[in-house]
Every structure is written in structure tokens, then in C-alpha cells.
C-alpha atoms as a PDB file:
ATOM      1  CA  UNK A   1       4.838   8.372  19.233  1.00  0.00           C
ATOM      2  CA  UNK A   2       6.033   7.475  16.456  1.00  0.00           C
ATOM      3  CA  UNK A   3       4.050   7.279  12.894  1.00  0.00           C
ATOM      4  CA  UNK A   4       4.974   4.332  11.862  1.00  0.00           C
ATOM      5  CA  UNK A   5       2.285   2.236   9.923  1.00  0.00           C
ATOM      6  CA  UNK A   6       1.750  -0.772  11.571  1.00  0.00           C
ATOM      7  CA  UNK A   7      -0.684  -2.373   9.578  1.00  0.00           C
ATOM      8  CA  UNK A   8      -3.917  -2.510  11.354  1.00  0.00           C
ATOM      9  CA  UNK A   9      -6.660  -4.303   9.531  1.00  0.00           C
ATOM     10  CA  UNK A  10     -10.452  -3.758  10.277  1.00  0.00           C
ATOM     11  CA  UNK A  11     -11.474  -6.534   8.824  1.00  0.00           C
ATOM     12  CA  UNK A  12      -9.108  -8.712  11.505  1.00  0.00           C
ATOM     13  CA  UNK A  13     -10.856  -6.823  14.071  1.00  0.00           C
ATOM     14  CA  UNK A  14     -14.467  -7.526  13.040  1.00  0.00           C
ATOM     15  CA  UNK A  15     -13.564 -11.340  12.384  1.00  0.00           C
ATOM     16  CA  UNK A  16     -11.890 -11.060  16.220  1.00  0.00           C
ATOM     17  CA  UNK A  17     -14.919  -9.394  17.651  1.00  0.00           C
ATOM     18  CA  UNK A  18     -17.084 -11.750  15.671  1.00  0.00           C
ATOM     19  CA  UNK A  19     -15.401 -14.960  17.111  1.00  0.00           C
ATOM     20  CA  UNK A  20     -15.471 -13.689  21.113  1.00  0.00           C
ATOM     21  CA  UNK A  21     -18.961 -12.978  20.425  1.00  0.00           C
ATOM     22  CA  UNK A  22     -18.460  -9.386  22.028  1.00  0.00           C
ATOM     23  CA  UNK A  23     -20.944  -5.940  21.813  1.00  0.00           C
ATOM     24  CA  UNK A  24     -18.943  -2.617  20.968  1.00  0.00           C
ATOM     25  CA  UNK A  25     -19.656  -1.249  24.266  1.00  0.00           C
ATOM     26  CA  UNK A  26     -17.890  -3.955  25.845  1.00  0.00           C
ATOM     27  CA  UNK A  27     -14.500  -3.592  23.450  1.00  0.00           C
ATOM     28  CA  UNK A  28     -15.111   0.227  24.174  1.00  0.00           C
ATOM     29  CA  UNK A  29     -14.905   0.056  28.338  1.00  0.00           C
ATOM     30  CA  UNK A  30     -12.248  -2.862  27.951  1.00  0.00           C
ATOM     31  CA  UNK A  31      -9.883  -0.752  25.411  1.00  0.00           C
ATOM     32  CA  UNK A  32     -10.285   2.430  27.582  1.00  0.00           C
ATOM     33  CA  UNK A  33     -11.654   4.279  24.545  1.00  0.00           C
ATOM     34  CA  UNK A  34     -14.892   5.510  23.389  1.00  0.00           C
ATOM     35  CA  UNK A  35     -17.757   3.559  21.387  1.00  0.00           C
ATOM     36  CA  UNK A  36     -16.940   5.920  18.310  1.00  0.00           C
ATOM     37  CA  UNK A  37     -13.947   5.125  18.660  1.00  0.00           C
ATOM     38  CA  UNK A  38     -14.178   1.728  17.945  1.00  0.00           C
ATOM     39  CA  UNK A  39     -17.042   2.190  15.786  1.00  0.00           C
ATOM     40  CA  UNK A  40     -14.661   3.919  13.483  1.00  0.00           C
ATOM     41  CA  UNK A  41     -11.752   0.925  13.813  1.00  0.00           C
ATOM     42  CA  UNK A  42     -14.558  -1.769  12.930  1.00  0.00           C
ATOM     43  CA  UNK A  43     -15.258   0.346   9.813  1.00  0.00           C
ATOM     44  CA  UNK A  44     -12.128   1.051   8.705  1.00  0.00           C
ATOM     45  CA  UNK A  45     -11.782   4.782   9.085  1.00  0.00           C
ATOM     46  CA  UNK A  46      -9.521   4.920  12.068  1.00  0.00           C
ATOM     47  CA  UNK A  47      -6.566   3.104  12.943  1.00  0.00           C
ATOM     48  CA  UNK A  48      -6.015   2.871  16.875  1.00  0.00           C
ATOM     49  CA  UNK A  49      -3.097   4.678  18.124  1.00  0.00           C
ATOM     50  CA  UNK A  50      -0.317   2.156  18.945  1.00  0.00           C
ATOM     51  CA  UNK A  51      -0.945   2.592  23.016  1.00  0.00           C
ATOM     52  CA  UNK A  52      -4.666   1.175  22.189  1.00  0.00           C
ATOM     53  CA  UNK A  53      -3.722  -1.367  19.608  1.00  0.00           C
ATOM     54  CA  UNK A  54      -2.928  -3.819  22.674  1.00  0.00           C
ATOM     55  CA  UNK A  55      -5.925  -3.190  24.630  1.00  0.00           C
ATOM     56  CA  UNK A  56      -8.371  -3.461  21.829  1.00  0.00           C
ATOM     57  CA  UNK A  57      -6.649  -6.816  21.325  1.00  0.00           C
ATOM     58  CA  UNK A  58      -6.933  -7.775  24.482  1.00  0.00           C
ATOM     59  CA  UNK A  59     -10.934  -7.096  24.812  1.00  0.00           C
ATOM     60  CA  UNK A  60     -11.152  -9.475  21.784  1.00  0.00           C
ATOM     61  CA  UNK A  61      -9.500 -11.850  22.707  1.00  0.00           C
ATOM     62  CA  UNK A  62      -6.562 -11.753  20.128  1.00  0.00           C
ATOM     63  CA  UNK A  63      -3.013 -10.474  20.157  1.00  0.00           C
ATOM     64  CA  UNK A  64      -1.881  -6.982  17.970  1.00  0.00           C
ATOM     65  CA  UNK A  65      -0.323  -9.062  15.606  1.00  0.00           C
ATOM     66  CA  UNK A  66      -3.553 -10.836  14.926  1.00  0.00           C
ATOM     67  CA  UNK A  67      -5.402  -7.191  14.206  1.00  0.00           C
ATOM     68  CA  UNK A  68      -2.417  -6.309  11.617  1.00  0.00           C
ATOM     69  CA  UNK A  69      -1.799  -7.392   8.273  1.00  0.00           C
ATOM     70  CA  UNK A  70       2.145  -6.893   7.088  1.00  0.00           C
ATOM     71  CA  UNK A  71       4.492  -9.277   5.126  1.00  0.00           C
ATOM     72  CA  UNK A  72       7.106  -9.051   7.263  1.00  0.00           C
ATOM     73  CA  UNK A  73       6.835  -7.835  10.637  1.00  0.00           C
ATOM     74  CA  UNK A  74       9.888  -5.072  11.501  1.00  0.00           C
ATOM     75  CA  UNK A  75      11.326  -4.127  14.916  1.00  0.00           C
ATOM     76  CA  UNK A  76       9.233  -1.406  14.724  1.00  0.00           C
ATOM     77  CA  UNK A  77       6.050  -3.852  14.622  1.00  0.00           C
ATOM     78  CA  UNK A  78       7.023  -5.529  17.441  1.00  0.00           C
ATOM     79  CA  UNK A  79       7.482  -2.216  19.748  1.00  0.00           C
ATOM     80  CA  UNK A  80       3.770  -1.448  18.291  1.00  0.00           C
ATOM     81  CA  UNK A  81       2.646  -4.811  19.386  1.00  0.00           C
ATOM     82  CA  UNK A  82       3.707  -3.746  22.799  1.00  0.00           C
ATOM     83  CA  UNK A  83       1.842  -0.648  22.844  1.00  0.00           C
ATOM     84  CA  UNK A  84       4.975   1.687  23.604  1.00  0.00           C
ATOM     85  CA  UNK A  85       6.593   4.483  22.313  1.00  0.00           C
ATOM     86  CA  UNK A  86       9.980   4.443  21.175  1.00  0.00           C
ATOM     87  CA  UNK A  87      11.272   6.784  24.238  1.00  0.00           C
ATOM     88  CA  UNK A  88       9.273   3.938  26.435  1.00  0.00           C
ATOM     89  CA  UNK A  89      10.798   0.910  24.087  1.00  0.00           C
ATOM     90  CA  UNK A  90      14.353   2.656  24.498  1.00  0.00           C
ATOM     91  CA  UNK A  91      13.868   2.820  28.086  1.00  0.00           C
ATOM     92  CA  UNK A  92      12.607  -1.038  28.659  1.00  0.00           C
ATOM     93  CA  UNK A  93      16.308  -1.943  26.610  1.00  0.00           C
ATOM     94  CA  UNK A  94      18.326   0.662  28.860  1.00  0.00           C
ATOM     95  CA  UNK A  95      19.518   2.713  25.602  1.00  0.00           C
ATOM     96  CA  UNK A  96      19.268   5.658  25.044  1.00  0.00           C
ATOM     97  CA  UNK A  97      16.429   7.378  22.416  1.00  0.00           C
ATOM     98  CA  UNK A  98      18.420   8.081  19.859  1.00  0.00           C
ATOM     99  CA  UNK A  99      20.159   4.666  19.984  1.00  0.00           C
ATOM    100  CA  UNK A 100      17.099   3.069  19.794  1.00  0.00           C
ATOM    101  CA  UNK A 101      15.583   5.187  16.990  1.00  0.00           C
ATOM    102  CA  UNK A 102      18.706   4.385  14.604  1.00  0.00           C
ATOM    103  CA  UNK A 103      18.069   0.346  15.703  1.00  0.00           C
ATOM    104  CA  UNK A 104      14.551   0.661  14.605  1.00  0.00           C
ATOM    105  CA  UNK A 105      15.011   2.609  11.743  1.00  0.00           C
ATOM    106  CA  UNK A 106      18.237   0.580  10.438  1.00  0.00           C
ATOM    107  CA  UNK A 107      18.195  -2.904  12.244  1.00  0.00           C
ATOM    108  CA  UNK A 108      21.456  -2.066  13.018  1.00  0.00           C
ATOM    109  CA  UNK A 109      22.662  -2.980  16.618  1.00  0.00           C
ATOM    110  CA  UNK A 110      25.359  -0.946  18.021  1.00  0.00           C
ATOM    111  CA  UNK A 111      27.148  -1.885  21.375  1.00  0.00           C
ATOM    112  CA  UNK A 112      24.272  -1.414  24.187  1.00  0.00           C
ATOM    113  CA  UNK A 113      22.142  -3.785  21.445  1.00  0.00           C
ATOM    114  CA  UNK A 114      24.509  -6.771  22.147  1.00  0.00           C
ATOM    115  CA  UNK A 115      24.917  -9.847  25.004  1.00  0.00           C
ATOM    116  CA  UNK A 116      24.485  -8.349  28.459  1.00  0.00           C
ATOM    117  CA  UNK A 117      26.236  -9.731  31.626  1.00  0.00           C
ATOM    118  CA  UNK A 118      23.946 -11.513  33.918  1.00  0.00           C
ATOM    119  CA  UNK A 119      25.434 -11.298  37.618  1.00  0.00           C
ATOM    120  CA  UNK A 120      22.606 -14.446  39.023  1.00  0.00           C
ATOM    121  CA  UNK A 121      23.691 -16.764  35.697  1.00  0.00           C
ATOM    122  CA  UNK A 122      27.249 -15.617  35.708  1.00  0.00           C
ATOM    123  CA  UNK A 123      27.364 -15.741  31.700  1.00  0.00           C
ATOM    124  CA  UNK A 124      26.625 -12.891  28.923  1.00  0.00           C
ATOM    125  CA  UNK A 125      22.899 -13.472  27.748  1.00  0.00           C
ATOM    126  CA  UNK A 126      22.954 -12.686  23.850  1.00  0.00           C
ATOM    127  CA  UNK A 127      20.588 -10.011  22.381  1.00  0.00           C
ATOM    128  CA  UNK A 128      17.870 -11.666  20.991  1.00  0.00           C
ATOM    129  CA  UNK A 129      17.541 -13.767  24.424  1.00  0.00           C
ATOM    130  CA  UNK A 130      17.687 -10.809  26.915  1.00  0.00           C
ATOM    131  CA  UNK A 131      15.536  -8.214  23.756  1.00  0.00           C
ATOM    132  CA  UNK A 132      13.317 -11.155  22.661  1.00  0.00           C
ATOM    133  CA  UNK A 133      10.827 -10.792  25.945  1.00  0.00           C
ATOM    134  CA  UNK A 134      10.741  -6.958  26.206  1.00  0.00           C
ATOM    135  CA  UNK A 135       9.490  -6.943  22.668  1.00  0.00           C
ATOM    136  CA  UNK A 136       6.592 -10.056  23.675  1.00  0.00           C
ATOM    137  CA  UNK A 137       8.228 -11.939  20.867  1.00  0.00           C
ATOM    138  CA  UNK A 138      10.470 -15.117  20.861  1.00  0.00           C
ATOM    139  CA  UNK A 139      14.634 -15.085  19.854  1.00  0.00           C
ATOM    140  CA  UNK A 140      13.706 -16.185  16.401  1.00  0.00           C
ATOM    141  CA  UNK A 141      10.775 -13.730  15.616  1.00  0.00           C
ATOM    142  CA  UNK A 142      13.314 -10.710  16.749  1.00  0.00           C
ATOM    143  CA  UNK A 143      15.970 -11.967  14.850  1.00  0.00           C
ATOM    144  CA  UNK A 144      13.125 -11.746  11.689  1.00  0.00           C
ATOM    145  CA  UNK A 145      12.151  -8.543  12.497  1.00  0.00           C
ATOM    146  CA  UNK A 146      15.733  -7.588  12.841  1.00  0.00           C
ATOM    147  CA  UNK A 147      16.559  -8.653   8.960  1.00  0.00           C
ATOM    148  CA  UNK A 148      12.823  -7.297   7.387  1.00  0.00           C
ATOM    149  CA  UNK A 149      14.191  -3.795   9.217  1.00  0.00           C
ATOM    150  CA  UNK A 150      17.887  -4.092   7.602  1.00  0.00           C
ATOM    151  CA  UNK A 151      16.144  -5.243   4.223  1.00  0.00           C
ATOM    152  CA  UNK A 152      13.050  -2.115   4.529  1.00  0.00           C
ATOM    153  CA  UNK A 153      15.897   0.412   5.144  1.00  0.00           C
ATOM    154  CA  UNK A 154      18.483  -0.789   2.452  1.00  0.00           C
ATOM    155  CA  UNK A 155      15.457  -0.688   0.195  1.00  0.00           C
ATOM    156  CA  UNK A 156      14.285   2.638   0.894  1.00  0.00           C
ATOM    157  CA  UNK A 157      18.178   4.065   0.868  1.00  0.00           C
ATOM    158  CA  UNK A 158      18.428   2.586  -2.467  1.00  0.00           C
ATOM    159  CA  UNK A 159      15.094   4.131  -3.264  1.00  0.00           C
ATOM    160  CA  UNK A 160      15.663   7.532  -2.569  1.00  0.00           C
ATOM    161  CA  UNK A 161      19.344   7.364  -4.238  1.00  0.00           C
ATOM    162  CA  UNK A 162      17.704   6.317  -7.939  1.00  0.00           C
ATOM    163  CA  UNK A 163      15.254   8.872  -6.865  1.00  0.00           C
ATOM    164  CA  UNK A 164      18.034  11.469  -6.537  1.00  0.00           C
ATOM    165  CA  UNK A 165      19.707  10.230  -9.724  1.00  0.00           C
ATOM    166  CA  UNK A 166      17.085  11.067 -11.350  1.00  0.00           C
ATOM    167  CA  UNK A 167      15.938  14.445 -10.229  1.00  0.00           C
ATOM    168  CA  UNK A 168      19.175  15.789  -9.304  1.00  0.00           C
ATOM    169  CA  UNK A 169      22.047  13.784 -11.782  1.00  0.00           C
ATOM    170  CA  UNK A 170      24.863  16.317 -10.721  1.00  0.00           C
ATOM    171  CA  UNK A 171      24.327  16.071  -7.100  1.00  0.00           C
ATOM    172  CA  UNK A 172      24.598  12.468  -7.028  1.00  0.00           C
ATOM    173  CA  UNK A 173      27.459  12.068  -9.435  1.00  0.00           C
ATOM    174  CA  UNK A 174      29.144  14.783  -6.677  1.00  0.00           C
ATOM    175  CA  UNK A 175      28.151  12.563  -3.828  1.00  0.00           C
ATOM    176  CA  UNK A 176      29.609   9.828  -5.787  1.00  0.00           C
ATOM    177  CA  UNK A 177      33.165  11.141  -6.515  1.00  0.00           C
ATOM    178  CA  UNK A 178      33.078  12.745  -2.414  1.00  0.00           C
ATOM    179  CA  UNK A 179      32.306   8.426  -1.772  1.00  0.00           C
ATOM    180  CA  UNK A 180      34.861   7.538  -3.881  1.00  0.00           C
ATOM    181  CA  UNK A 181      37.429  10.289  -2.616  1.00  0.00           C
ATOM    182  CA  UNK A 182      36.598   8.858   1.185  1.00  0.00           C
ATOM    183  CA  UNK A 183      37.110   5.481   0.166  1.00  0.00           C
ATOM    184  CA  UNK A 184      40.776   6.072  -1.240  1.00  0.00           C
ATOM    185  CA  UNK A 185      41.635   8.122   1.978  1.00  0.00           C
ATOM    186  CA  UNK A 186      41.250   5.189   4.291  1.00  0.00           C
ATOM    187  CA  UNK A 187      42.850   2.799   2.150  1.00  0.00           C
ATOM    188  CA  UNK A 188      45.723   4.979   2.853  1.00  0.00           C
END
């Protein structure tokens, strides 16, 4: 499972639980988890694994999204919201681990992220209509979560370079001139 932060909120949870008027015991036996358990989410000093998040939802009558708090909700949000791993997210989408990993790392699509063939239609279905209801989410609010993802990982690429620049001046100015070097060899 991966360790993503997701962005529960406890405070979403007690104003959920609040508004379906329900006892921790029932939240508890509906989640599939233990009264401590969701004594400890109400206050804050848990976060439900990812598998639970959708459950606990459920029992209070509220969707994962409405238990989180994020600006900007990434592909890897949306596989949360689901309650699946990203082996069981890769599997749902027919792609391989690894292929899904670098999709939900990057927001980068490669080829088995793209329009499928649908033999009953007789047309190619484009991503974000075949994706969008394997990740619960509509064609626009993938195609979001698909540019927050691109923007998150160009941010924290250009993050760690300045923090490399800094700490290390030679090794980046090598990785530079190796960049540069590979550039002028394909122009070629």
C-alpha cells in the first residue's frame, strides 16, 4: 500500500458522524474496524489506512473525498478514494504495476493509459471516459487530478534539483554538462 498522504481530516469525520447522528460502535461494526480504532480517527491521532477510508465513509454517510482535506486532489487521491492499492488500481486499468506507479507518480500516460477499442460500440473510448469510472470520479475530475499530479511532480523534481544545487554544486553542474552533451547528440 502505498504511503501516500491523502489528506484525511478528523474534524470532517466528526462533522460527518455528527450530521448522520451515528454512535462509534455503529461506525466501528460498519467500517469493519475496532471502536479504538475509530476513537483514535475522531481524535485525530490515527489516519485510517486507505482500504478503510471508504468504509468509514460509507457508515457516515459521506464519500472519502468528503473526510479529506487537499487543494488539489491527485491521481493518487482518487485511487485512495477507492480504497485500493496501487497493484489493485493497476490491475482494475489492465497495466501493469510499474506502469501504473510511474502514471501516479508523474501524471504521465504512456500507451496502455490511452483510448481503448470497444468491440460492442465499435469506436476507441478515450482515457478519461473508459479511466474516469474505475477511479469513482467523472472525465473532468480525472483529467484534474491528472494535471495537479504533472504539476506535484514537476514541483518536487524542481525541488530536489535546487536542493542538489545547493548541497552538491559540482554534481549538478556535471549532470548539467552530461544534459547538455545528450542534447547535442540527438540533434545530430
Amino acid at each position: 500500500m502505498s504511503e501516500t498522504s491523502y489528506g484525511f481530516d478528523a474534524a470532517r469525520l466528526r462533522a460527518a458522524r455528527s450530521a448522520a447522528g451515528t454512535s462509534v460502535a455503529r461506525i466501528a461494526k460498519a467500517a469493519g474496524v475496532s471502536e479504538r480504532a475509530v476513537s483514535f480517527y475522531l481524535a485525530g491521532t490515527r489516519a485510517p489506512r486507505p482500504a478503510i477510508l471508504p468504509r468509514l465513509a460509507a457508515a457516515v454517510h459521506a464519500t472519502p473525498a468528503d473526510l479529506c482535506a487537499v487543494e488539489h486532489e491527485t491521481l493518487a487521491h482518487l485511487r485512495i478514494y477507492t480504497g485500493r492499492t496501487r497493484a489493485q488500481m493497476a490491475r482494475t486499468l489492465g497495466m501493469a504495476e510499474e506502469t501504473y506507479r510511474h502514471l501516479e507518480t508523474t501524471g504521465e500516460r504512456g500507451r496502455l493509459a490511452r483510448s481503448r477499442y470497444d468491440d460492442r460500440e465499435e469506436r476507441w473510448i478515450p482515457w478519461q471516459e473508459w479511466a474516469a469510472p474505475l477511479f469513482a470520479a467523472t472525465a473532468q475530475r480525472l483529467d484534474a487530478a491528472e494535471q495537479h499530479t504533472r504539476e506535484q511532480h514537476r514541483a518536487e523534481r524542481e525541488r530536489r534539483w535546487q536542493h542538489l544545487q545547493q548541497t552538491a554544486p559540482d554534481f549538478a553542474a556535471r549532470i548539467e554538462e552530461l544534459g547538455r552533451i545528450g542534447r547535442a547528440l540527438r540533434e545530430r
